[in-house]
PDB file of N, CA and C in Angstrom:
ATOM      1  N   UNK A   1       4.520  -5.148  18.216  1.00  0.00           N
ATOM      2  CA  UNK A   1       3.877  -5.673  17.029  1.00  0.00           C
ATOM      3  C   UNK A   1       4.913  -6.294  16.120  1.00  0.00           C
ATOM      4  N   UNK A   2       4.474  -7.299  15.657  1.00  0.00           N
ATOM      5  CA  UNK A   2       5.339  -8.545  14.510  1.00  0.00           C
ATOM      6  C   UNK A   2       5.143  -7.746  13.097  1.00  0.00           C
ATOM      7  N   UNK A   3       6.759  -7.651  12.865  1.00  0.00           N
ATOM      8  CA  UNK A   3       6.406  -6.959  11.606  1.00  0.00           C
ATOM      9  C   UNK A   3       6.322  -7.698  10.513  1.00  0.00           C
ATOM     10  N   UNK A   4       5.975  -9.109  10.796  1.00  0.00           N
ATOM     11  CA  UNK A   4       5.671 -10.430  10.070  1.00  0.00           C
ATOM     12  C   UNK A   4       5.099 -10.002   8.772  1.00  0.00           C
ATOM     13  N   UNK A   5       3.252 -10.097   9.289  1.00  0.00           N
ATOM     14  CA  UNK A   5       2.855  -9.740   8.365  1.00  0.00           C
ATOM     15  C   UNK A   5       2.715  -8.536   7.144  1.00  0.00           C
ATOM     16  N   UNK A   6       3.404  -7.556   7.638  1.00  0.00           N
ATOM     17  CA  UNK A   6       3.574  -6.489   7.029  1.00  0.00           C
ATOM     18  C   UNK A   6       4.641  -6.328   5.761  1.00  0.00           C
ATOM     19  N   UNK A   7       5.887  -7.350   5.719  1.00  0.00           N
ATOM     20  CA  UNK A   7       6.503  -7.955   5.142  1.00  0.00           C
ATOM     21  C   UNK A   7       6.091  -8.898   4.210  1.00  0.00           C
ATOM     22  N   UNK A   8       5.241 -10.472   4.858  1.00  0.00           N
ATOM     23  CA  UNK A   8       4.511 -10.899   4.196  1.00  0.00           C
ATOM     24  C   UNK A   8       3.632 -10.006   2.982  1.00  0.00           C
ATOM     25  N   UNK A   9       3.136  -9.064   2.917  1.00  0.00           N
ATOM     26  CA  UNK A   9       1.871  -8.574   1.904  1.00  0.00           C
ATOM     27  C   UNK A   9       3.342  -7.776   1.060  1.00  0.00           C
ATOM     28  N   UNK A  10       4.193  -7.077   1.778  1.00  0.00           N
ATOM     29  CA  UNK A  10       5.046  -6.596   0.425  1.00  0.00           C
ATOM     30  C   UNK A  10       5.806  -7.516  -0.238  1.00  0.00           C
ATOM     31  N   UNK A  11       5.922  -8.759   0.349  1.00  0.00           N
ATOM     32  CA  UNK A  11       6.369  -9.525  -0.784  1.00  0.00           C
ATOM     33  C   UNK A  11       5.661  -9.937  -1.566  1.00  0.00           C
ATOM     34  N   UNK A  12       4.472  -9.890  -1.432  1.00  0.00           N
ATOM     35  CA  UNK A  12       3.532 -10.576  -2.188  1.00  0.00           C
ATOM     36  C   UNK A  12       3.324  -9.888  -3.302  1.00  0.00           C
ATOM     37  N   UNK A  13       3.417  -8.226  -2.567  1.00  0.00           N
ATOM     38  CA  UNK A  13       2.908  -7.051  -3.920  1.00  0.00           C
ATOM     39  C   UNK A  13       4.186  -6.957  -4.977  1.00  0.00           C
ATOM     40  N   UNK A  14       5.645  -6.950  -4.198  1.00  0.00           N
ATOM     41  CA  UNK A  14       6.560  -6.975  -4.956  1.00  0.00           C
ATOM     42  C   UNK A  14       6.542  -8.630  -6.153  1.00  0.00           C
ATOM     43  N   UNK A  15       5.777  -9.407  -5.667  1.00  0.00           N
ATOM     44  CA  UNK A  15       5.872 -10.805  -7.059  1.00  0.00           C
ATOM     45  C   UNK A  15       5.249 -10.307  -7.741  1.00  0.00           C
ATOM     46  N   UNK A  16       4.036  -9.941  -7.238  1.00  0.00           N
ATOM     47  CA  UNK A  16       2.747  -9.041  -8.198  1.00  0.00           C
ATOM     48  C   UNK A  16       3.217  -8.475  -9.084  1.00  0.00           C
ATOM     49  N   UNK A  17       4.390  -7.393  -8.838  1.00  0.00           N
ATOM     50  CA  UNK A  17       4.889  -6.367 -10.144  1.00  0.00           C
ATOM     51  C   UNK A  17       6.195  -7.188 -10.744  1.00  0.00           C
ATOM     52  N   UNK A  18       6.566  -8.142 -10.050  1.00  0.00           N
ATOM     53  CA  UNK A  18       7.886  -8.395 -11.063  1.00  0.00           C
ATOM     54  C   UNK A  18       7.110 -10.077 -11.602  1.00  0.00           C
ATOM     55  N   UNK A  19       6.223 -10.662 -11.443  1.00  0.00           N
ATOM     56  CA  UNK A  19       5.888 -11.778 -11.804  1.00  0.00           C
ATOM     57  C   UNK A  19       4.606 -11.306 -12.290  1.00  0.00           C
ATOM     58  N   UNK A  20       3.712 -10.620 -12.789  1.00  0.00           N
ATOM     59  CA  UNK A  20       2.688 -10.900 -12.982  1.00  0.00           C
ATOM     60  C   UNK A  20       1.443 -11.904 -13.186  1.00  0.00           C
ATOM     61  N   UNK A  21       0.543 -11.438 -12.261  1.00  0.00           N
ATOM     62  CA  UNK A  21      -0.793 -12.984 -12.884  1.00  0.00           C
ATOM     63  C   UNK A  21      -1.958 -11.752 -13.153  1.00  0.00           C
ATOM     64  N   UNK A  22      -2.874 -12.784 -13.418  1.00  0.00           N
ATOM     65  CA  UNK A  22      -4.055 -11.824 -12.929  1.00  0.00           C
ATOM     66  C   UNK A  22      -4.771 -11.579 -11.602  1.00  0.00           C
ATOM     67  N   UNK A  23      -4.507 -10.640 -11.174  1.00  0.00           N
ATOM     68  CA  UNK A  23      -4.884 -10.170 -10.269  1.00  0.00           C
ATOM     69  C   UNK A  23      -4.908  -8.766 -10.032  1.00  0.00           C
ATOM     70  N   UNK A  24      -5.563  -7.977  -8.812  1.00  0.00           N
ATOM     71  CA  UNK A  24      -6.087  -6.609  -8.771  1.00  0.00           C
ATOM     72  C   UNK A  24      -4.640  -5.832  -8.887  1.00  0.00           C
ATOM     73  N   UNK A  25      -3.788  -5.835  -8.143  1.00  0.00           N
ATOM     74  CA  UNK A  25      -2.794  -5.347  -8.137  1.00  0.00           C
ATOM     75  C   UNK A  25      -1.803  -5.761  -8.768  1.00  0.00           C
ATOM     76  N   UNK A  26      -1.923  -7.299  -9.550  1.00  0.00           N
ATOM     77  CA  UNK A  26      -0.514  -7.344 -10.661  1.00  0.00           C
ATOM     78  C   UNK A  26      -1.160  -6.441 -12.029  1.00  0.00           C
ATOM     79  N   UNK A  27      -2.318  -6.016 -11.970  1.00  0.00           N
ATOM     80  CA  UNK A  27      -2.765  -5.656 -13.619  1.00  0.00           C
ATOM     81  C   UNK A  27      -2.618  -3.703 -12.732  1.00  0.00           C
ATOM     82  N   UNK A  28      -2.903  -3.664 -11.685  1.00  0.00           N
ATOM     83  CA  UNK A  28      -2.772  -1.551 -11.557  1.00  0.00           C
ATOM     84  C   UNK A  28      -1.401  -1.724 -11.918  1.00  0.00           C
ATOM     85  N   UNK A  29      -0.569  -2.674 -11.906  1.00  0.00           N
ATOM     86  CA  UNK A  29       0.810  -2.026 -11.363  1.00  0.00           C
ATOM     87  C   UNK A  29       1.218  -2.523 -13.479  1.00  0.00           C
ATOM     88  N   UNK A  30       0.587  -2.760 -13.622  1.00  0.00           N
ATOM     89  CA  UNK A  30       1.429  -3.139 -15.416  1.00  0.00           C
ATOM     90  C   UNK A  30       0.686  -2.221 -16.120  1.00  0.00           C
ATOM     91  N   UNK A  31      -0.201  -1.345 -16.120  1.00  0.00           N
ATOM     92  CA  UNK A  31      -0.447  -0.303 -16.933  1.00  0.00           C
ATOM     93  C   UNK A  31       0.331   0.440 -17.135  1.00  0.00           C
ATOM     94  N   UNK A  32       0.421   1.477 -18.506  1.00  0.00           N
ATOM     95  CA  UNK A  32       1.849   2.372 -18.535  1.00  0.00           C
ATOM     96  C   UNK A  32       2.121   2.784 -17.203  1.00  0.00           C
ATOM     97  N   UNK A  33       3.198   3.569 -17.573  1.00  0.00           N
ATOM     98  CA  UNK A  33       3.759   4.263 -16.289  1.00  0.00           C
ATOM     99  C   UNK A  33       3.036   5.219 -15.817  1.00  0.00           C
ATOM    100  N   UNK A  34       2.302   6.561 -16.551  1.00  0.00           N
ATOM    101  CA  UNK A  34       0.964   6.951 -15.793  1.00  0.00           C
ATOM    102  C   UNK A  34       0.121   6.930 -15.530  1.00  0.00           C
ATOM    103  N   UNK A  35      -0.336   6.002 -16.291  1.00  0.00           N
ATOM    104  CA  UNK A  35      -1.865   5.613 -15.678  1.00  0.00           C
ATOM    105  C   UNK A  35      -1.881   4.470 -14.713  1.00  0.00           C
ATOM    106  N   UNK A  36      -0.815   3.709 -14.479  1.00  0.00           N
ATOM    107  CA  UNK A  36      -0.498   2.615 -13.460  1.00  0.00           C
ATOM    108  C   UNK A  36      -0.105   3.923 -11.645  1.00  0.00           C
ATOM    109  N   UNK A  37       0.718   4.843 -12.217  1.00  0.00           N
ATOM    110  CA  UNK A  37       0.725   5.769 -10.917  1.00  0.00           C
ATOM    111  C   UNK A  37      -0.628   6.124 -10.965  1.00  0.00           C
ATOM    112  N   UNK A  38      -1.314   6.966 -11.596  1.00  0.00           N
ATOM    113  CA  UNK A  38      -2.345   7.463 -11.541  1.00  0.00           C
ATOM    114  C   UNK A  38      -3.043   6.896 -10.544  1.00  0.00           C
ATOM    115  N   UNK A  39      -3.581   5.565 -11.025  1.00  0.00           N
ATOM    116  CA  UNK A  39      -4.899   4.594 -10.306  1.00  0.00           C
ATOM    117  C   UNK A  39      -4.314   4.478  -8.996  1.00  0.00           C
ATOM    118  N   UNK A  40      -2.855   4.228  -9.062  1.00  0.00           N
ATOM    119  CA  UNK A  40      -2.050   3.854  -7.368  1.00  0.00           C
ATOM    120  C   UNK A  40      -2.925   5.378  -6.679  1.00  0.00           C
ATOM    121  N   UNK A  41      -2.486   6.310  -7.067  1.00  0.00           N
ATOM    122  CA  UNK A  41      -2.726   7.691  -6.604  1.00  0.00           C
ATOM    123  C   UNK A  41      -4.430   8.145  -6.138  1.00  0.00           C
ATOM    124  N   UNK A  42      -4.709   7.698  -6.909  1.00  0.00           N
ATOM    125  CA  UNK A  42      -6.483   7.265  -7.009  1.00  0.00           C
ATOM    126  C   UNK A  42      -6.695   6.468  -5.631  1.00  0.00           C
ATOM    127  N   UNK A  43      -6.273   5.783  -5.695  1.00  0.00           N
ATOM    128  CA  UNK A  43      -7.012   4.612  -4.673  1.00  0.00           C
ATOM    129  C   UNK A  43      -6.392   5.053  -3.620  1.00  0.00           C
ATOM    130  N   UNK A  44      -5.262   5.678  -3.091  1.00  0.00           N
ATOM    131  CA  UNK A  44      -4.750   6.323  -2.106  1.00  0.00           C
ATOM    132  C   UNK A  44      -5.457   7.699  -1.600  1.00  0.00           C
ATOM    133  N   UNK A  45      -5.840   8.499  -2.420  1.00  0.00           N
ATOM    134  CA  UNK A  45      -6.782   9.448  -1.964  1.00  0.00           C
ATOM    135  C   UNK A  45      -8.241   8.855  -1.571  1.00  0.00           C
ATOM    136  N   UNK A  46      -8.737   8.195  -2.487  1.00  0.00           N
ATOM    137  CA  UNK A  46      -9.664   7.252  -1.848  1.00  0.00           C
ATOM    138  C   UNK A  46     -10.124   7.187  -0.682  1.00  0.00           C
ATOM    139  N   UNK A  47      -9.000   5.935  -0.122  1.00  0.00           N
ATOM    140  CA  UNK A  47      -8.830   5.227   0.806  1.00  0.00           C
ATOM    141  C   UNK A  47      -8.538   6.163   1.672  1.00  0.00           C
ATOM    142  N   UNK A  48      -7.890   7.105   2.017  1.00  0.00           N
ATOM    143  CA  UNK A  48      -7.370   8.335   2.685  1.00  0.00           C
ATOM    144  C   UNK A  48      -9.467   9.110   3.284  1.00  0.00           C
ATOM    145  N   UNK A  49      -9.895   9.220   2.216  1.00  0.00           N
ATOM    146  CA  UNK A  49     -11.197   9.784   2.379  1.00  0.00           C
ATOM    147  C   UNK A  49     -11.974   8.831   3.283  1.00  0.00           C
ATOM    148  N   UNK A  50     -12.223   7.605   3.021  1.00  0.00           N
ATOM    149  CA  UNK A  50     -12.494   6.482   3.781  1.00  0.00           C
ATOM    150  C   UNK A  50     -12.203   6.524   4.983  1.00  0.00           C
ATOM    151  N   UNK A  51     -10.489   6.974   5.401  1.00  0.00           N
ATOM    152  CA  UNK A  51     -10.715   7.336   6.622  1.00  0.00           C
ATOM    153  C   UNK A  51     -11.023   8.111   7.568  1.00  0.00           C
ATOM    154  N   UNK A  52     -10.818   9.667   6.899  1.00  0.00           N
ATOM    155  CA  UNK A  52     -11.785   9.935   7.328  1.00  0.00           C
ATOM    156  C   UNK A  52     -13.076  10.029   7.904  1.00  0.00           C
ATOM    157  N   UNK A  53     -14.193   9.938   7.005  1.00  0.00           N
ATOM    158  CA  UNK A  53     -15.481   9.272   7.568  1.00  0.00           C
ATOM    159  C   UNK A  53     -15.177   8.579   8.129  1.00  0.00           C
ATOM    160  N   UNK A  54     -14.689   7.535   8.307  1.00  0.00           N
ATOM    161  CA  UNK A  54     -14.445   6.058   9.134  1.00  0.00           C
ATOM    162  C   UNK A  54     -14.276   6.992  10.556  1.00  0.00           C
ATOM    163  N   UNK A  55     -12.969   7.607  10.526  1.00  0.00           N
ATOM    164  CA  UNK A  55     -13.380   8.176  11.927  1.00  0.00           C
ATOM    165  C   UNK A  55     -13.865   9.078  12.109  1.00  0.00           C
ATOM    166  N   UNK A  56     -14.951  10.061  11.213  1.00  0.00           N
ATOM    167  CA  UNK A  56     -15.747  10.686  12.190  1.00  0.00           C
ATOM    168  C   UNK A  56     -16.962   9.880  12.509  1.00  0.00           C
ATOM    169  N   UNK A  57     -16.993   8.496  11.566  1.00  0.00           N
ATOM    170  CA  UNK A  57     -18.831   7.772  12.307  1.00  0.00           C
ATOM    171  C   UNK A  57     -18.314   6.975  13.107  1.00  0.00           C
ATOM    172  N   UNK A  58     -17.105   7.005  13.173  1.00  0.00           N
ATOM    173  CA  UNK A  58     -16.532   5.937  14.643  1.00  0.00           C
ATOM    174  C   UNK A  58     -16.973   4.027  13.603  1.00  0.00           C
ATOM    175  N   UNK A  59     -16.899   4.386  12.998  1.00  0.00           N
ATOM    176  CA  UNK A  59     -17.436   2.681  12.116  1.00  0.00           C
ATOM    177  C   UNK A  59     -16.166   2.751  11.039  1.00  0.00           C
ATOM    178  N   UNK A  60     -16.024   1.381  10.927  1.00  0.00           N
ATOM    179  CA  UNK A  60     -14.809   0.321  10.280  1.00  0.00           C
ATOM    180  C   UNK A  60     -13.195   1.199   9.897  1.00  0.00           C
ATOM    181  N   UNK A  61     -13.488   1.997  11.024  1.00  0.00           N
ATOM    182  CA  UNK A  61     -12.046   2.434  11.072  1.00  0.00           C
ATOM    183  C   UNK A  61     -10.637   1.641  10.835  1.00  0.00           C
ATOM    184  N   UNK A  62     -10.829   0.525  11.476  1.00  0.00           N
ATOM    185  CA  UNK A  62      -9.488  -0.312  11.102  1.00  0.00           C
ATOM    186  C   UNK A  62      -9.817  -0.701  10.144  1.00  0.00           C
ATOM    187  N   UNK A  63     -10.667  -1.521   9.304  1.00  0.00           N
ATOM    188  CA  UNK A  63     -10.381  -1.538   8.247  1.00  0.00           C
ATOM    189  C   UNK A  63     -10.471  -0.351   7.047  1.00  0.00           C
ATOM    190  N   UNK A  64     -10.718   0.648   7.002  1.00  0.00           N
ATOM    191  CA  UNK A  64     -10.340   1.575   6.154  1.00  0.00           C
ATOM    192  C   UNK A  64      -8.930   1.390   6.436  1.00  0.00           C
ATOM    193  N   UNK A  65      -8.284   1.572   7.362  1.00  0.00           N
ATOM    194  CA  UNK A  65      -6.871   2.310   7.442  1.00  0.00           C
ATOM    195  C   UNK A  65      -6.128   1.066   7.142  1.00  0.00           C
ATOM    196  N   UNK A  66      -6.720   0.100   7.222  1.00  0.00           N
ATOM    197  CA  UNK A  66      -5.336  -1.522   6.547  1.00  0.00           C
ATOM    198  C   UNK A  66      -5.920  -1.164   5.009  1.00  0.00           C
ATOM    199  N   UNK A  67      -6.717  -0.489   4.580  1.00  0.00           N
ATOM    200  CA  UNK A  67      -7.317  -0.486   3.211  1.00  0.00           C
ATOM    201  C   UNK A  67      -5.903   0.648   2.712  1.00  0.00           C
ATOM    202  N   UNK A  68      -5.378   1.846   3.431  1.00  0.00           N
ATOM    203  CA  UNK A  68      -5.435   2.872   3.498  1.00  0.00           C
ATOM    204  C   UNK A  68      -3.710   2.330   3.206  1.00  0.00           C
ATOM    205  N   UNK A  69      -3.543   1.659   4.547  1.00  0.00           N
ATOM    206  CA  UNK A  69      -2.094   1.135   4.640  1.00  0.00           C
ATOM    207  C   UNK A  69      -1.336   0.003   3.278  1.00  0.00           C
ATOM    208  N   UNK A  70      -2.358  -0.445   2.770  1.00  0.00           N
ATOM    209  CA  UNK A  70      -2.725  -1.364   1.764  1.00  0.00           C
ATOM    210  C   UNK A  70      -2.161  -0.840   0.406  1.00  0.00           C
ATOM    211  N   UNK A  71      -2.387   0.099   0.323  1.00  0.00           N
ATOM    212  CA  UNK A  71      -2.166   1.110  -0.661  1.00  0.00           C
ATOM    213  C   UNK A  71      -1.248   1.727  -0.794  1.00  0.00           C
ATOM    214  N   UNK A  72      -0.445   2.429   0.156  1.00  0.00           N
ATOM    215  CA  UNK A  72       0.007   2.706   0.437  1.00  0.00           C
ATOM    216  C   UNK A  72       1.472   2.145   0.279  1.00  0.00           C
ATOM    217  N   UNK A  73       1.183   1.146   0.606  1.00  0.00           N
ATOM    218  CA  UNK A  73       2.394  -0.461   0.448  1.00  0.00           C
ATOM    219  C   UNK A  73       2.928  -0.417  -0.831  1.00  0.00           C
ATOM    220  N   UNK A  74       1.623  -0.639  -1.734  1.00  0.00           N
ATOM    221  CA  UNK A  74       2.070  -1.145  -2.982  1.00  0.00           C
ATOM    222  C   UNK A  74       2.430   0.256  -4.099  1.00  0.00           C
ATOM    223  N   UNK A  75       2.143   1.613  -3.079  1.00  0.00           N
ATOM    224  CA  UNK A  75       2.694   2.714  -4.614  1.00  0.00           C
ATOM    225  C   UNK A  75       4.353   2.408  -3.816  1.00  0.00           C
ATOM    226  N   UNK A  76       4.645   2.060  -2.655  1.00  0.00           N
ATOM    227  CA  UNK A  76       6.395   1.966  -2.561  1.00  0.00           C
ATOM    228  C   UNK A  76       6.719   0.959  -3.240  1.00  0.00           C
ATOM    229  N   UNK A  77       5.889  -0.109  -3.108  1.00  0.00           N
ATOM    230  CA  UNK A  77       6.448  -1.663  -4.181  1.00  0.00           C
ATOM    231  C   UNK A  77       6.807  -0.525  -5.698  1.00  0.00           C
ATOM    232  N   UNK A  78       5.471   0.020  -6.237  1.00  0.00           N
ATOM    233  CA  UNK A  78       5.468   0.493  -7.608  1.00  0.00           C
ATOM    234  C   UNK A  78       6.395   1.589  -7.443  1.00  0.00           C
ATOM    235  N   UNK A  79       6.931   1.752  -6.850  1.00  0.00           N
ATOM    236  CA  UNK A  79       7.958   3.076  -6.961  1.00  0.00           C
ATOM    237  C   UNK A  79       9.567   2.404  -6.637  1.00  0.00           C
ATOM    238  N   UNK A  80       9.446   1.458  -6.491  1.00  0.00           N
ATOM    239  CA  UNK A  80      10.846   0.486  -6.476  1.00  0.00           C
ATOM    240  C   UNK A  80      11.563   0.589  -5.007  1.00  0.00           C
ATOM    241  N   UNK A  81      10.573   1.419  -3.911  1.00  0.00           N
ATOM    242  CA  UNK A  81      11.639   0.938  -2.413  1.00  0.00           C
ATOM    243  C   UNK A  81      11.146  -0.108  -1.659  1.00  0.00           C
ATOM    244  N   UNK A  82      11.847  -0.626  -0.882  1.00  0.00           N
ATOM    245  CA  UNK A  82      12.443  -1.642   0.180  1.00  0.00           C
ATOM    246  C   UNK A  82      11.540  -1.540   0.645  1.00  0.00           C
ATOM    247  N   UNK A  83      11.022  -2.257   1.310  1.00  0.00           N
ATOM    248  CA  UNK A  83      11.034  -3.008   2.884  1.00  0.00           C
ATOM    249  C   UNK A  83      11.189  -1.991   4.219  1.00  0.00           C
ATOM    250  N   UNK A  84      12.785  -2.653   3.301  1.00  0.00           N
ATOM    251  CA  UNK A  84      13.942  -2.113   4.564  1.00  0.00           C
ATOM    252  C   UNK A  84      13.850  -0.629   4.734  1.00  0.00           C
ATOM    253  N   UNK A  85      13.979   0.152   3.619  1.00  0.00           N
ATOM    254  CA  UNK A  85      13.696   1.333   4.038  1.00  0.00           C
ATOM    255  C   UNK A  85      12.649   2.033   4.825  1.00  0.00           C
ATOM    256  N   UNK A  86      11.190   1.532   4.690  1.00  0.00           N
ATOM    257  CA  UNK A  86      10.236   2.082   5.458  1.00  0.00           C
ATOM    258  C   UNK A  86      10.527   1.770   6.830  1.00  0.00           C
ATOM    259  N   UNK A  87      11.081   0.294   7.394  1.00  0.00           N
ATOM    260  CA  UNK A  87      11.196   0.401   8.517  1.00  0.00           C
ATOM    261  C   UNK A  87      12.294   0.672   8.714  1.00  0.00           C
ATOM    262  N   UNK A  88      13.329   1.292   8.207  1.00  0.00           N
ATOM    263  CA  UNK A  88      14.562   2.107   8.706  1.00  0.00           C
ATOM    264  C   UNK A  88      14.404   3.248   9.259  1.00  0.00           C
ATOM    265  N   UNK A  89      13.258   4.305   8.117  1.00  0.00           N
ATOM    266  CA  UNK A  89      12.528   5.134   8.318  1.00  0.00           C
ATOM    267  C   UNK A  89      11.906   5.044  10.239  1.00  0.00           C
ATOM    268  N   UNK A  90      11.101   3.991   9.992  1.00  0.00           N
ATOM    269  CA  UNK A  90      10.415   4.077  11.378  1.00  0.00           C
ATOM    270  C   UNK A  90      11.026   3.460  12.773  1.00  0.00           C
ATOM    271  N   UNK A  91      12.638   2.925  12.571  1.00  0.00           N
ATOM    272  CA  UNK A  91      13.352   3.405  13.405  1.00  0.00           C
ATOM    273  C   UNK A  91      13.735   4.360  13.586  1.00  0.00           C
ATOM    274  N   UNK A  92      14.334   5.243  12.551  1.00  0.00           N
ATOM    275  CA  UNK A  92      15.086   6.968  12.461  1.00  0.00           C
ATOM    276  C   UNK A  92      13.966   7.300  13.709  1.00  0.00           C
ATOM    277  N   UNK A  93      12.893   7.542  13.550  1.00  0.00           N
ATOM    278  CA  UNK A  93      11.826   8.170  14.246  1.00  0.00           C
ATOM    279  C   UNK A  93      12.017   7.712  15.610  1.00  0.00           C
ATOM    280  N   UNK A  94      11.251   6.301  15.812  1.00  0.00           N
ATOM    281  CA  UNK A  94      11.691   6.256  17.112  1.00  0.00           C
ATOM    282  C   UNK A  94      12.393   6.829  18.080  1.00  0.00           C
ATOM    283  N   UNK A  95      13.812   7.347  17.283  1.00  0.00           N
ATOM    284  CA  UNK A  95      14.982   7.647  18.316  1.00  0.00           C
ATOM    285  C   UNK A  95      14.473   8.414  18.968  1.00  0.00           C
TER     286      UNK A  95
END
C-alpha cells in the first residue's frame, strides 16, 4: 500500500491548523486548547463506536474505520507529531 495518500490528508490537516480557513477541521482544531482536544476526543470515541457496530452488522465497515483513521490523523496533527513518526512507529513494528 502507497503511503501517498495518507500523507496527502496530513498535510492537508497540518495547513488546516497552521493556516486556517473555514472549514470542519481548521475551526475543531482553533478552539481553546480544551475544548479543541475535547471535540478531537469526542469524535474519536465516536467514530471508534461506529466501528464497532460497523463490524458487528458487517455494513460500512471501511468507511467507519477511514472515518475512525480520519480522526485519528488529525488529534496527532493537533498534538504537534510527524508524519514521520507514525510511520517510524509502523516500521519499529514490522521488525
Amino acid at each position: 500500500m502507497s503511503d501517498e495518500v495518507i500523507r496527502a490528508v496530513y498535510e492537508v490537516l497540518e495547513s488546516r491548523r497552521d493556516n486556517p480557513i473555514d472549514s470542519y477541521t481548521s475551526n475543531i482544531m482553533q478552539d481553546s486548547d480544551k475544548k479543541a482536544e475535547d471535540k478531537i476526543l469526542e469524535k474519536i470515541a465516536e467514530e471508534t463506536g461506529e466501528v464497532l457496530i460497523a463490524t458487528k452488522n458487517k455494513e460500512n465497515l471501511v468507511y467507519e474505520s477511514v472515518d475512525l483513521l480520519f480522526f485519528t490523523l488529525l488529534n496527532c496533527v493537533y498534538q504537534g507529531i510527524t508524519i514521520e513518526e507514525i510511520f517510524e512507529e509502523f516500521e519499529r513494528r514490522r521488525k
